[in-house]
C-alpha atoms as a PDB file:
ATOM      1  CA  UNK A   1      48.591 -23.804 -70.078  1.00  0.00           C
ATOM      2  CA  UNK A   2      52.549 -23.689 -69.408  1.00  0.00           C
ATOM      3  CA  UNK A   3      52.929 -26.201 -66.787  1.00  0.00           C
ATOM      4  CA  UNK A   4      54.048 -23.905 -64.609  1.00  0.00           C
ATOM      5  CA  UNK A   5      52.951 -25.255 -61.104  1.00  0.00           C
ATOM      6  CA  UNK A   6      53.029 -23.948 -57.800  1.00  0.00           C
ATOM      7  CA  UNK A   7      57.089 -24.353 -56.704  1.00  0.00           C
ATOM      8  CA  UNK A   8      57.480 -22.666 -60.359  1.00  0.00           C
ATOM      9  CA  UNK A   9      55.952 -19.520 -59.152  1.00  0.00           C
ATOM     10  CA  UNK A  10      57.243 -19.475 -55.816  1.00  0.00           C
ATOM     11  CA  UNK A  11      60.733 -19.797 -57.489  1.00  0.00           C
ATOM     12  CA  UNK A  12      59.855 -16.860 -59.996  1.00  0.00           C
ATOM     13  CA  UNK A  13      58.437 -14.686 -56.929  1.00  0.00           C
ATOM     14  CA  UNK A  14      61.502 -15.504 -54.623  1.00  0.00           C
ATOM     15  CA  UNK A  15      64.178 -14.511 -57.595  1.00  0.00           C
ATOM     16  CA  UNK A  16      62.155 -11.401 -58.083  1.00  0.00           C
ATOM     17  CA  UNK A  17      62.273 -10.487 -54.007  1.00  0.00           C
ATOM     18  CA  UNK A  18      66.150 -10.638 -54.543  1.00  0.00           C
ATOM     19  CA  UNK A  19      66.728  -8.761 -57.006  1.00  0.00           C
ATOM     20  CA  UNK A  20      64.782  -6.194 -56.272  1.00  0.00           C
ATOM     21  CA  UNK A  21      64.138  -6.010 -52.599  1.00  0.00           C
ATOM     22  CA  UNK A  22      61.457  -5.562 -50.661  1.00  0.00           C
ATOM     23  CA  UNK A  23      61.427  -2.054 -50.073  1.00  0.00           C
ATOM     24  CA  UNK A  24      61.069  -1.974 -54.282  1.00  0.00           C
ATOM     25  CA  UNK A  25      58.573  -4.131 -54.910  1.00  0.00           C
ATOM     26  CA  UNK A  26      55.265  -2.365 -54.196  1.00  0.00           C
ATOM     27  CA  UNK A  27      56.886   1.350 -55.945  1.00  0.00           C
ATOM     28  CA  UNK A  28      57.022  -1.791 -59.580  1.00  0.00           C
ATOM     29  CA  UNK A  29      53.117  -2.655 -58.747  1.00  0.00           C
ATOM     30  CA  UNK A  30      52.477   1.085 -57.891  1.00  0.00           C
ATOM     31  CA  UNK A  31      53.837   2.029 -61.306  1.00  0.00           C
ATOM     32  CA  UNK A  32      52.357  -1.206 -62.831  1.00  0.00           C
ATOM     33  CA  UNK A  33      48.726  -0.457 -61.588  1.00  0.00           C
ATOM     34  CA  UNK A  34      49.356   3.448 -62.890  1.00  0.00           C
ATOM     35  CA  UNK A  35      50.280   1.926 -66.408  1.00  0.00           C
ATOM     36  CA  UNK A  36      47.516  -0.522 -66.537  1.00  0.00           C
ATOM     37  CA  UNK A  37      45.124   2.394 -65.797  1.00  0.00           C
ATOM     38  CA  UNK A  38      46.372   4.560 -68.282  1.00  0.00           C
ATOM     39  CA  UNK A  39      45.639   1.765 -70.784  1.00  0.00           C
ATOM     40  CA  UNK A  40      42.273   1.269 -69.788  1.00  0.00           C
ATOM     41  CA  UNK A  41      41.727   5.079 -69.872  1.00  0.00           C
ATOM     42  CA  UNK A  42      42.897   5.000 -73.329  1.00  0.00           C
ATOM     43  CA  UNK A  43      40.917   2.082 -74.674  1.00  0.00           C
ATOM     44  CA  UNK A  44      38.072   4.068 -73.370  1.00  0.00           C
ATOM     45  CA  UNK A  45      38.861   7.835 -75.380  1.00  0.00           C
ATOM     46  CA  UNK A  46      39.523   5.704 -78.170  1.00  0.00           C
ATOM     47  CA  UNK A  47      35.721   3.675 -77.910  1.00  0.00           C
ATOM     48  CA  UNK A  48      33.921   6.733 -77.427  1.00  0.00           C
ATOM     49  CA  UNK A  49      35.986   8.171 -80.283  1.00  0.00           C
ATOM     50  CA  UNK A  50      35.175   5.799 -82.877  1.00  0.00           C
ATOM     51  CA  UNK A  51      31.806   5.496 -81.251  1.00  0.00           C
ATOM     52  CA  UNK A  52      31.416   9.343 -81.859  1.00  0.00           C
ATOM     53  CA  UNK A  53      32.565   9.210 -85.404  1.00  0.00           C
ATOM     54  CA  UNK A  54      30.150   6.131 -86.327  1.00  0.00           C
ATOM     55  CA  UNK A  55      27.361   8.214 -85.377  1.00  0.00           C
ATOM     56  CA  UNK A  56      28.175  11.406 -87.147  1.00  0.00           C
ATOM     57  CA  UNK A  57      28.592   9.056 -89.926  1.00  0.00           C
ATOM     58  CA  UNK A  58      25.128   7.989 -89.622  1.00  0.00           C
ATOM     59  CA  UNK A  59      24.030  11.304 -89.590  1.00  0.00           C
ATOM     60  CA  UNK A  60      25.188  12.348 -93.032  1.00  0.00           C
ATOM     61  CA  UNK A  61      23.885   9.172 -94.534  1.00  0.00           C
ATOM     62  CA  UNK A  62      20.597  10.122 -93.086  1.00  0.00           C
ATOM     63  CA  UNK A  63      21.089  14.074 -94.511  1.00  0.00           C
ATOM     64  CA  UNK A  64      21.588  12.235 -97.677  1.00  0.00           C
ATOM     65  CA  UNK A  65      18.968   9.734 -97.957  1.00  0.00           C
ATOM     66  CA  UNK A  66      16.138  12.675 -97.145  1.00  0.00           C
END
């Protein structure tokens, strides 16, 4: 898709274990999993919220129509 190959991203990865360390490195994933799940979490409220409201919607049409 980029034409980024295998050196390219052993490059990337080896720049990123110097600057940060190794010792630092699995506290960025840590917090990078923990923000990843928060999304998901969110995408979820937000389904069963619109989910929720769609049905209620329903529901009044059906009030109406009888």
């Amino acid at each position: 898709m980029f034409g980024i190959g295998t050196q390219e991203i052993l490059l990337i990865l080896l720049v990123i274990l110097i600057f940060f360390g190794g010792k630092k490195i699995p506290e960025l994933m840590k917090g990078l999993g923990k923000g990843v799940r928060s999304f998901k979490e969110g995408m979820k409220e937000a389904d069963i919220d619109m989910n929720s409201k769609d049905e209620k919607e329903e529901k009044k049409e059906e009030v109406k129509k009888d």
